[in-house]
PDB file of N, CA and C in Angstrom:
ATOM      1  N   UNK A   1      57.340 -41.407 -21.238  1.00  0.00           N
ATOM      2  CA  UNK A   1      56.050 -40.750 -21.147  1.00  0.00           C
ATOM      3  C   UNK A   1      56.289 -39.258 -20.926  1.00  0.00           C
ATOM      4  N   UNK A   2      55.628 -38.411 -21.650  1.00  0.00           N
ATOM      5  CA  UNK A   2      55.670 -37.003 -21.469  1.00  0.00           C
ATOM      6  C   UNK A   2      54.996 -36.650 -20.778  1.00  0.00           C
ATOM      7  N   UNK A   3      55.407 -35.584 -19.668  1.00  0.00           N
ATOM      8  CA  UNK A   3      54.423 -34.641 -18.979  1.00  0.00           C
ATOM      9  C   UNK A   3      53.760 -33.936 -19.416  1.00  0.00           C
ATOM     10  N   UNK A   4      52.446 -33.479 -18.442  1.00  0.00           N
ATOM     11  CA  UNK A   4      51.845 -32.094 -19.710  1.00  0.00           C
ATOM     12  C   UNK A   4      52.492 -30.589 -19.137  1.00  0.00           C
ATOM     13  N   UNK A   5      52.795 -30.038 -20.122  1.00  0.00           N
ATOM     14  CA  UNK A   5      53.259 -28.749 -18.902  1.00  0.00           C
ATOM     15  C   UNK A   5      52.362 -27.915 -18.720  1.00  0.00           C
ATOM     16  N   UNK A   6      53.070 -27.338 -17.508  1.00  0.00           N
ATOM     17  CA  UNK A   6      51.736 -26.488 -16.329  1.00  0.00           C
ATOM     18  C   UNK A   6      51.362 -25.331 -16.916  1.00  0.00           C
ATOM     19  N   UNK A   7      50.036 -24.963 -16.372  1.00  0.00           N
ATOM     20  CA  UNK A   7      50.288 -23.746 -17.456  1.00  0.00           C
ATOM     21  C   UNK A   7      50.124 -22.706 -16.084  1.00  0.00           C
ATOM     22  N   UNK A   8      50.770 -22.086 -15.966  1.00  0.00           N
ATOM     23  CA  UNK A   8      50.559 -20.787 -14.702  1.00  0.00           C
ATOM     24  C   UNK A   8      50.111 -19.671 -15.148  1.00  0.00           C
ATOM     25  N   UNK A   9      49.381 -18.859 -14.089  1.00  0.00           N
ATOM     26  CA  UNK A   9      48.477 -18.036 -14.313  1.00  0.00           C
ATOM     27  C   UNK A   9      49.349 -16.314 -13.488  1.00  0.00           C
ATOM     28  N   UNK A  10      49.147 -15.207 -13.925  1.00  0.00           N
ATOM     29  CA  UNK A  10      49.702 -14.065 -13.203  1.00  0.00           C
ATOM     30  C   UNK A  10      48.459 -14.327 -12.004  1.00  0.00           C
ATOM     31  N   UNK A  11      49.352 -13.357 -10.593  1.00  0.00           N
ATOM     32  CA  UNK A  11      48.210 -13.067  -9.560  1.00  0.00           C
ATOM     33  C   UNK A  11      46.765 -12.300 -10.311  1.00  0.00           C
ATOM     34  N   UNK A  12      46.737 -11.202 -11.241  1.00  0.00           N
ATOM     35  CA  UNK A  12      45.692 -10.911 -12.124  1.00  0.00           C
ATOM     36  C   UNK A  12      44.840 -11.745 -12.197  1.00  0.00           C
ATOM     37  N   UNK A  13      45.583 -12.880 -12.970  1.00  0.00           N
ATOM     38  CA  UNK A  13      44.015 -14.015 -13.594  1.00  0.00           C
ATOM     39  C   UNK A  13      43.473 -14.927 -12.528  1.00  0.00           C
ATOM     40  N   UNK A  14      44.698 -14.864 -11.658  1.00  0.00           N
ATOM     41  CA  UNK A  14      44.001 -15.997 -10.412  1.00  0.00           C
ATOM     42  C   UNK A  14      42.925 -14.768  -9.693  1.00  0.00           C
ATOM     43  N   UNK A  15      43.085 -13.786  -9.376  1.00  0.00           N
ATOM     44  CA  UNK A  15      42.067 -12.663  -8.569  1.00  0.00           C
ATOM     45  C   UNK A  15      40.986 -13.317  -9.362  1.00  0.00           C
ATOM     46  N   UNK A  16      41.217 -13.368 -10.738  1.00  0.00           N
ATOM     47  CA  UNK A  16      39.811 -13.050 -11.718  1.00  0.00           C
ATOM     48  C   UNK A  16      38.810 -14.411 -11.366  1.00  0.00           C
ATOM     49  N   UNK A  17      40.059 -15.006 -11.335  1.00  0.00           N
ATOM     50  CA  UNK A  17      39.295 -16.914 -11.414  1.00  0.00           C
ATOM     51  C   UNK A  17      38.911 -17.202 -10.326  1.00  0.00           C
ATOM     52  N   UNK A  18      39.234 -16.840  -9.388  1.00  0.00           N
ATOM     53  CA  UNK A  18      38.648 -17.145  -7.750  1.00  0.00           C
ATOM     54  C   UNK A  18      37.743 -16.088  -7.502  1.00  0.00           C
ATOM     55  N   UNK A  19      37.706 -15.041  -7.520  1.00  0.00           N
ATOM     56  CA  UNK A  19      36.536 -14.184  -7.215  1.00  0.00           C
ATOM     57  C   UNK A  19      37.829 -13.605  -5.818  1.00  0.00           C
ATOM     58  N   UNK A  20      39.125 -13.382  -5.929  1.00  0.00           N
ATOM     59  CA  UNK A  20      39.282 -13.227  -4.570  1.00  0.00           C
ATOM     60  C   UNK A  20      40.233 -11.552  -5.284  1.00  0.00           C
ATOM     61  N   UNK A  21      39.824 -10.770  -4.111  1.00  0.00           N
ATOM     62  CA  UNK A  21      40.300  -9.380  -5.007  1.00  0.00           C
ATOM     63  C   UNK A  21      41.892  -9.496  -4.785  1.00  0.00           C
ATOM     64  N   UNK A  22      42.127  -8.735  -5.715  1.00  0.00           N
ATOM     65  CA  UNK A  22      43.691  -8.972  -6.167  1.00  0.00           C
ATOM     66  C   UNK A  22      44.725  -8.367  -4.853  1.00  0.00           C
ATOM     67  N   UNK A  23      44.632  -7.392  -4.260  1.00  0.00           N
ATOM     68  CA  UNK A  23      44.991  -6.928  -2.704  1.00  0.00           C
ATOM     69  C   UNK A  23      45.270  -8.280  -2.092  1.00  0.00           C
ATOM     70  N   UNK A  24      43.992  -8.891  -1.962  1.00  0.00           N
ATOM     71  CA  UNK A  24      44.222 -10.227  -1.334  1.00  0.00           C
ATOM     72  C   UNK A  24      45.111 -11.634  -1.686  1.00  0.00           C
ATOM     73  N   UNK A  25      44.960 -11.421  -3.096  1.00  0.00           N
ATOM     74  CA  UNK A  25      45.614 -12.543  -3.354  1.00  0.00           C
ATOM     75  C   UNK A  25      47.105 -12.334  -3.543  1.00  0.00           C
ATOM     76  N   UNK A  26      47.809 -10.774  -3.481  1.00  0.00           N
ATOM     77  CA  UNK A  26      49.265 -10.958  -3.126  1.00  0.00           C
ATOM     78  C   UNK A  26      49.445 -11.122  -1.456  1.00  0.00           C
ATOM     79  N   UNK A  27      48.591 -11.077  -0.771  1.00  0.00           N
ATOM     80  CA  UNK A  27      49.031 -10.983   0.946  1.00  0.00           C
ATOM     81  C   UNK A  27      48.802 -12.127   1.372  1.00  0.00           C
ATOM     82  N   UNK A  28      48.005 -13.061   0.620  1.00  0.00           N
ATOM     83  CA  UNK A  28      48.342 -14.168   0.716  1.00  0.00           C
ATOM     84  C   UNK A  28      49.278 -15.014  -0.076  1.00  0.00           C
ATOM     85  N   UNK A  29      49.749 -14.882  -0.689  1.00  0.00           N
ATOM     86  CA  UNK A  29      51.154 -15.254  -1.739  1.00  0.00           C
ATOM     87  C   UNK A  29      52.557 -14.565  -0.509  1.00  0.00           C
ATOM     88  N   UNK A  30      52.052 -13.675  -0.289  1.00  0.00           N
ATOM     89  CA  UNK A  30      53.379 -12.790   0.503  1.00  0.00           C
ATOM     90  C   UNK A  30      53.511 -13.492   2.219  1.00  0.00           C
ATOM     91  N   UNK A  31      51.866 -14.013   2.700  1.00  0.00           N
ATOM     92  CA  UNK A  31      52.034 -14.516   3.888  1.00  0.00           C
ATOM     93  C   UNK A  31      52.758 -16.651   3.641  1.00  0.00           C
ATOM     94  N   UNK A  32      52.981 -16.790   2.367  1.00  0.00           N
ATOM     95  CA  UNK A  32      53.721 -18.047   2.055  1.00  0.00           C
ATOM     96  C   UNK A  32      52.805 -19.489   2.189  1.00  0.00           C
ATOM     97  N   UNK A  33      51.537 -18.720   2.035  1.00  0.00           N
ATOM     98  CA  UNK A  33      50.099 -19.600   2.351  1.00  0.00           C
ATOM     99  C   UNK A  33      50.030 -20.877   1.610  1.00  0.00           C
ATOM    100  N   UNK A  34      50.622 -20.296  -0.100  1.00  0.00           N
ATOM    101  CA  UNK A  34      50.306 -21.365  -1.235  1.00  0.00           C
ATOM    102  C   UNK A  34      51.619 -22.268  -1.537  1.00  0.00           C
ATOM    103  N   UNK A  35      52.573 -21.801  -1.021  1.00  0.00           N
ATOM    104  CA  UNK A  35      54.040 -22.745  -1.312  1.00  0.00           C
ATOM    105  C   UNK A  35      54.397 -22.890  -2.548  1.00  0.00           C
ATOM    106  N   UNK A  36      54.666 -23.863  -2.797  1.00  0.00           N
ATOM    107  CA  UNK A  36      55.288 -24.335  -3.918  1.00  0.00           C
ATOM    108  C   UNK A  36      54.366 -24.053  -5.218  1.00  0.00           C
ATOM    109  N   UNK A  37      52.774 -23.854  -5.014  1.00  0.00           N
ATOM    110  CA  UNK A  37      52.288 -23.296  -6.267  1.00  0.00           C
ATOM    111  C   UNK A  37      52.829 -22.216  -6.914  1.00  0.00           C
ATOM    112  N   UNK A  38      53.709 -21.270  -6.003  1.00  0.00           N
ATOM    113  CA  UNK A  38      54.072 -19.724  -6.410  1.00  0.00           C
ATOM    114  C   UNK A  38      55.309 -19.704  -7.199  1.00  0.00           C
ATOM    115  N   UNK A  39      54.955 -19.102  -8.416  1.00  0.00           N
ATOM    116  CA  UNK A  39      56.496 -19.445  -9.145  1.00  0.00           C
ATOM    117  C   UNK A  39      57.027 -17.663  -9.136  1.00  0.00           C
ATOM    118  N   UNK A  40      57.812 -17.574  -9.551  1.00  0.00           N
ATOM    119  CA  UNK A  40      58.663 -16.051  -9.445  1.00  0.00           C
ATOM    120  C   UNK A  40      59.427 -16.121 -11.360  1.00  0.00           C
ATOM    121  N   UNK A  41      58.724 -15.497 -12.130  1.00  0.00           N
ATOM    122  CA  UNK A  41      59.814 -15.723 -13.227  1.00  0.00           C
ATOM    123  C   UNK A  41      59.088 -13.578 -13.663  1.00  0.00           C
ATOM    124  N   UNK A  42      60.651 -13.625 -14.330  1.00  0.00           N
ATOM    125  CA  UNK A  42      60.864 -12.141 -14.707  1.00  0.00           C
ATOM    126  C   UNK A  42      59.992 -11.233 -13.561  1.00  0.00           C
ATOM    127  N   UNK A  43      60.007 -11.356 -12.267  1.00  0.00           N
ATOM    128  CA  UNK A  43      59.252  -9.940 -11.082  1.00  0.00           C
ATOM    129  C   UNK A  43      57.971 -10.258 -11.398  1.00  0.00           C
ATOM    130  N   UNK A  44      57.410 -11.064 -11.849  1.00  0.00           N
ATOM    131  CA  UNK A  44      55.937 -11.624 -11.741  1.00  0.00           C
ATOM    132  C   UNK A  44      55.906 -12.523 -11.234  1.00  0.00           C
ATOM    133  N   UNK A  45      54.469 -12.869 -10.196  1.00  0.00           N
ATOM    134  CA  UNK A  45      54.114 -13.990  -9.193  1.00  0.00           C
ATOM    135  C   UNK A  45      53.291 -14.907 -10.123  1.00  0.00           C
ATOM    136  N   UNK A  46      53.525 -16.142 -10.126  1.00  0.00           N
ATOM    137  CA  UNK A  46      52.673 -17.004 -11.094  1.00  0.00           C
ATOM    138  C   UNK A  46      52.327 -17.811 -10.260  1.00  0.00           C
ATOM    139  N   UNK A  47      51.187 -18.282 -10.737  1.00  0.00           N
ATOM    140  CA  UNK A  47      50.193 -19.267  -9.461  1.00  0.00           C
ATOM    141  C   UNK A  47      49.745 -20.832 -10.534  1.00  0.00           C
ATOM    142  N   UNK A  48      50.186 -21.681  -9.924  1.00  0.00           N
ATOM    143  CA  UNK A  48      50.229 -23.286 -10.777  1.00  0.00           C
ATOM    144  C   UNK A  48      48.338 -23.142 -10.410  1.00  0.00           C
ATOM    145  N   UNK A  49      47.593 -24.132 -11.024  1.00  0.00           N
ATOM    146  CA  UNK A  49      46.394 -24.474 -11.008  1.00  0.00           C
ATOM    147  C   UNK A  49      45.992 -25.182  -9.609  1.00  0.00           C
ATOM    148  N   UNK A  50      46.687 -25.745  -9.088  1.00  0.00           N
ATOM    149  CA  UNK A  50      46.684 -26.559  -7.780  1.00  0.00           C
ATOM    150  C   UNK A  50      46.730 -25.119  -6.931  1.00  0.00           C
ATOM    151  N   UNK A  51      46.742 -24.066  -6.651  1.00  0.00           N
ATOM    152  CA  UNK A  51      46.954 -23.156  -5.689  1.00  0.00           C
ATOM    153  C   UNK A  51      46.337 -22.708  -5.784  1.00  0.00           C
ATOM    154  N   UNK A  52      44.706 -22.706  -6.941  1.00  0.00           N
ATOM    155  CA  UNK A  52      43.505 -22.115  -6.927  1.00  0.00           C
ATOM    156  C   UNK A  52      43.074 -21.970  -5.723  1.00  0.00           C
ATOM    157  N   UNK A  53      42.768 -23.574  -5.666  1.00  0.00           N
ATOM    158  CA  UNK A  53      41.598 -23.972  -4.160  1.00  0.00           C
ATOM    159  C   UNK A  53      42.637 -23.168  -2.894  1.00  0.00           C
ATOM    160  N   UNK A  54      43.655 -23.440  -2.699  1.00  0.00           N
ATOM    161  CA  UNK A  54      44.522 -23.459  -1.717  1.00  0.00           C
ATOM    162  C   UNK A  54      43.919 -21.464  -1.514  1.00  0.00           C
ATOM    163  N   UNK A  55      44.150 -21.027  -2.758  1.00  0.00           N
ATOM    164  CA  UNK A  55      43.489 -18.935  -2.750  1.00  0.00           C
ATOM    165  C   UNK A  55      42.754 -19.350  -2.095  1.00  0.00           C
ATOM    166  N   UNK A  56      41.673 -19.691  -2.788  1.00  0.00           N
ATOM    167  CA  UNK A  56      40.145 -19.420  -2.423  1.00  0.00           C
ATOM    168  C   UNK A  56      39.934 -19.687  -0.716  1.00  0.00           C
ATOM    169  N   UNK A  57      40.503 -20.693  -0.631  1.00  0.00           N
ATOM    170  CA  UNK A  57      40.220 -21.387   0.898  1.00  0.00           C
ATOM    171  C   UNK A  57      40.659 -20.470   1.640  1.00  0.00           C
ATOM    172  N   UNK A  58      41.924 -19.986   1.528  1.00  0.00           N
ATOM    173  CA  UNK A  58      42.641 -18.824   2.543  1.00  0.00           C
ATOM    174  C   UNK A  58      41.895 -17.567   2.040  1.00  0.00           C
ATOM    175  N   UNK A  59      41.257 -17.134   1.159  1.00  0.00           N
ATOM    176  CA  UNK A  59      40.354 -16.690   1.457  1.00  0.00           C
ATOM    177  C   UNK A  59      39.029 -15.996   2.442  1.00  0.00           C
ATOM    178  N   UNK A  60      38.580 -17.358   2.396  1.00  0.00           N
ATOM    179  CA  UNK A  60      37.570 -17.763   2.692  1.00  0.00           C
ATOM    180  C   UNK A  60      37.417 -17.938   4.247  1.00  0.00           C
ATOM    181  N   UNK A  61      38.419 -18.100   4.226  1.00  0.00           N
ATOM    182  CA  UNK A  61      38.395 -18.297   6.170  1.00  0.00           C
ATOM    183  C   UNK A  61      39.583 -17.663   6.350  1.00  0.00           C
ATOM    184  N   UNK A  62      39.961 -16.910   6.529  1.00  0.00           N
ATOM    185  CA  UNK A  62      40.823 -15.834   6.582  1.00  0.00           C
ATOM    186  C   UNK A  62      40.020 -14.763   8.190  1.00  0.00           C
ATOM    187  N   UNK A  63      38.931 -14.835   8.223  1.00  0.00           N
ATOM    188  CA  UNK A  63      38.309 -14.311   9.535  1.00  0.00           C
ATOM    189  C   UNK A  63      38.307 -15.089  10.645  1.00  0.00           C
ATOM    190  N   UNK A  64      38.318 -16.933  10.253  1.00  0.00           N
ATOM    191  CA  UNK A  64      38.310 -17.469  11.193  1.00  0.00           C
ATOM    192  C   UNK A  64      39.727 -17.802  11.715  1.00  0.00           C
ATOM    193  N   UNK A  65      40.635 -17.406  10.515  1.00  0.00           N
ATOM    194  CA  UNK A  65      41.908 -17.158  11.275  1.00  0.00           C
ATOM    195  C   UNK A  65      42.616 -16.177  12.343  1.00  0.00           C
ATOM    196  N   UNK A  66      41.815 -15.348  12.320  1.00  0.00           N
ATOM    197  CA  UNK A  66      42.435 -14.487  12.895  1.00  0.00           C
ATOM    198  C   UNK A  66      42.100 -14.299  14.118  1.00  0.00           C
ATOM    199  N   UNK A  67      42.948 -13.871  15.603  1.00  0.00           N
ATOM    200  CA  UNK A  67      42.316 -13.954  16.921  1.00  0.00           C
ATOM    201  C   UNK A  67      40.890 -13.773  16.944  1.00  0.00           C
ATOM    202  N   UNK A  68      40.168 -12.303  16.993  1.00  0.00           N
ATOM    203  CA  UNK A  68      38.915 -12.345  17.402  1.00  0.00           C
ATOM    204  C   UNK A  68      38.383 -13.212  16.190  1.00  0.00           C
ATOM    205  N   UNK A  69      38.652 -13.566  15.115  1.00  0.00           N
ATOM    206  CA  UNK A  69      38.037 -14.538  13.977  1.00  0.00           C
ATOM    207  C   UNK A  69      37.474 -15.710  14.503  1.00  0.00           C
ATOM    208  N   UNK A  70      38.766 -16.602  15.295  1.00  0.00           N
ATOM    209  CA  UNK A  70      38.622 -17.725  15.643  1.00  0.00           C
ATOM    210  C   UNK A  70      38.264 -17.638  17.459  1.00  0.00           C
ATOM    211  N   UNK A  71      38.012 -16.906  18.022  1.00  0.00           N
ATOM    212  CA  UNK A  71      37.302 -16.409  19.504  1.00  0.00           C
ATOM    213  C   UNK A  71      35.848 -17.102  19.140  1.00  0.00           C
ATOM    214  N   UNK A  72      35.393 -16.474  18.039  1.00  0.00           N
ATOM    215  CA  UNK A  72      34.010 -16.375  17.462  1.00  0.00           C
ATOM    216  C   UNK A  72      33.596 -17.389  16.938  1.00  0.00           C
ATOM    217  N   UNK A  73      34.486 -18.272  16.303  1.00  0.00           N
ATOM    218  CA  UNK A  73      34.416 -19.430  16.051  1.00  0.00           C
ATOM    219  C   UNK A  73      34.203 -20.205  16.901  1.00  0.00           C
ATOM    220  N   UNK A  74      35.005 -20.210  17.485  1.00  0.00           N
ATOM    221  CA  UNK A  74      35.027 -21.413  18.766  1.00  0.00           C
ATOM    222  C   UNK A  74      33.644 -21.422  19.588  1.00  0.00           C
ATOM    223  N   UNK A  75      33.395 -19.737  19.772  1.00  0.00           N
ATOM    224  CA  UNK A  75      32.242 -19.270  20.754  1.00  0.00           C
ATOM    225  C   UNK A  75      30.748 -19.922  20.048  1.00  0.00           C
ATOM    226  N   UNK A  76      30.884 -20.284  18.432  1.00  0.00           N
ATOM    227  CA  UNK A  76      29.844 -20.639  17.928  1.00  0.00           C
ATOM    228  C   UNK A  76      29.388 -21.890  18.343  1.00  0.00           C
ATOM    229  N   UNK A  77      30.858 -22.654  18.118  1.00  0.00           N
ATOM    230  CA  UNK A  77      30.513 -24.121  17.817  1.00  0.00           C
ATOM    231  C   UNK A  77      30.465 -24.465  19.464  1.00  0.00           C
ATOM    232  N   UNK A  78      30.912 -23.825  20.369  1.00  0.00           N
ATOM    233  CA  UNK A  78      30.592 -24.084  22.067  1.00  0.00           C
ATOM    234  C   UNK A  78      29.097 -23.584  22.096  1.00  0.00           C
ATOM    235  N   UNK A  79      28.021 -22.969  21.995  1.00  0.00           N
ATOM    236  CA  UNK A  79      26.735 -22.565  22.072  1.00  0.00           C
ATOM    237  C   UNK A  79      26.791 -23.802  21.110  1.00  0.00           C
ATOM    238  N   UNK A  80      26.657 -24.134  20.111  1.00  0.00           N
ATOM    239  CA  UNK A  80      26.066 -25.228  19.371  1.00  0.00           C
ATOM    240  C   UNK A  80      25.959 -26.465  20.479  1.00  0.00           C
ATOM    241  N   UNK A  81      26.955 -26.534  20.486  1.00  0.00           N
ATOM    242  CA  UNK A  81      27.485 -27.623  21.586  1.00  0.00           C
ATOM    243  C   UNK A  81      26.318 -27.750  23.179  1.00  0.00           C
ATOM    244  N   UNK A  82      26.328 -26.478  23.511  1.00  0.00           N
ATOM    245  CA  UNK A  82      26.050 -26.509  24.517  1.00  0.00           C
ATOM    246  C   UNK A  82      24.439 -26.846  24.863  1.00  0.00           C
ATOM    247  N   UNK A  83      23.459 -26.461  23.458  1.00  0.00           N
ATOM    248  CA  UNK A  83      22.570 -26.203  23.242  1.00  0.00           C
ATOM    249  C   UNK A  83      21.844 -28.064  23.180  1.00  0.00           C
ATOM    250  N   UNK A  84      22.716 -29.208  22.952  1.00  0.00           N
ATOM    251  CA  UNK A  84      22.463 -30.443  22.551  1.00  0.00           C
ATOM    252  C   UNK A  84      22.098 -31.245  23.937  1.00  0.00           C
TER     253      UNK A  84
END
């Protein structure tokens, strides 16, 4: 049985396809977020299709990662909490 082969995308087209600006999507490639999606051929970063979601998500909560990010977080869902 044959595989299908992957087709990988430059950091460029993944910025384009996620909506995530391109700044971002090497600092997350560089912080080792997506793993094994990240390929390295000729000094270009290539991103497998499976490491879309994995962008977007680190993305996306990328504020709630971060100390005061996740302070604020927590502080939400404790008032939610507290409010029941």
């Amino acid at each position: 049985m044959a595989t299908k082969p992957t087709t990988l995308m430059t950091a460029n087209e993944a910025a384009s396809v996620t909506g995530v600006p391109l700044r971002q999507v090497h600092r997350i490639i560089d912080a080792g977020l997506l793993g094994a999606a990240v390929k390295r051929r000729n000094n270009a970063r290539l991103l497998a299709p499976r490491g879309l979601v994995g962008l977007r998500l680190a993305h996306d909560t990328a504020d709630a990662l971060t100390l005061q990010g996740g302070e604020q977080s927590w502080q939400r869902r404790s008032d939610r909490h507290d409010s029941r």
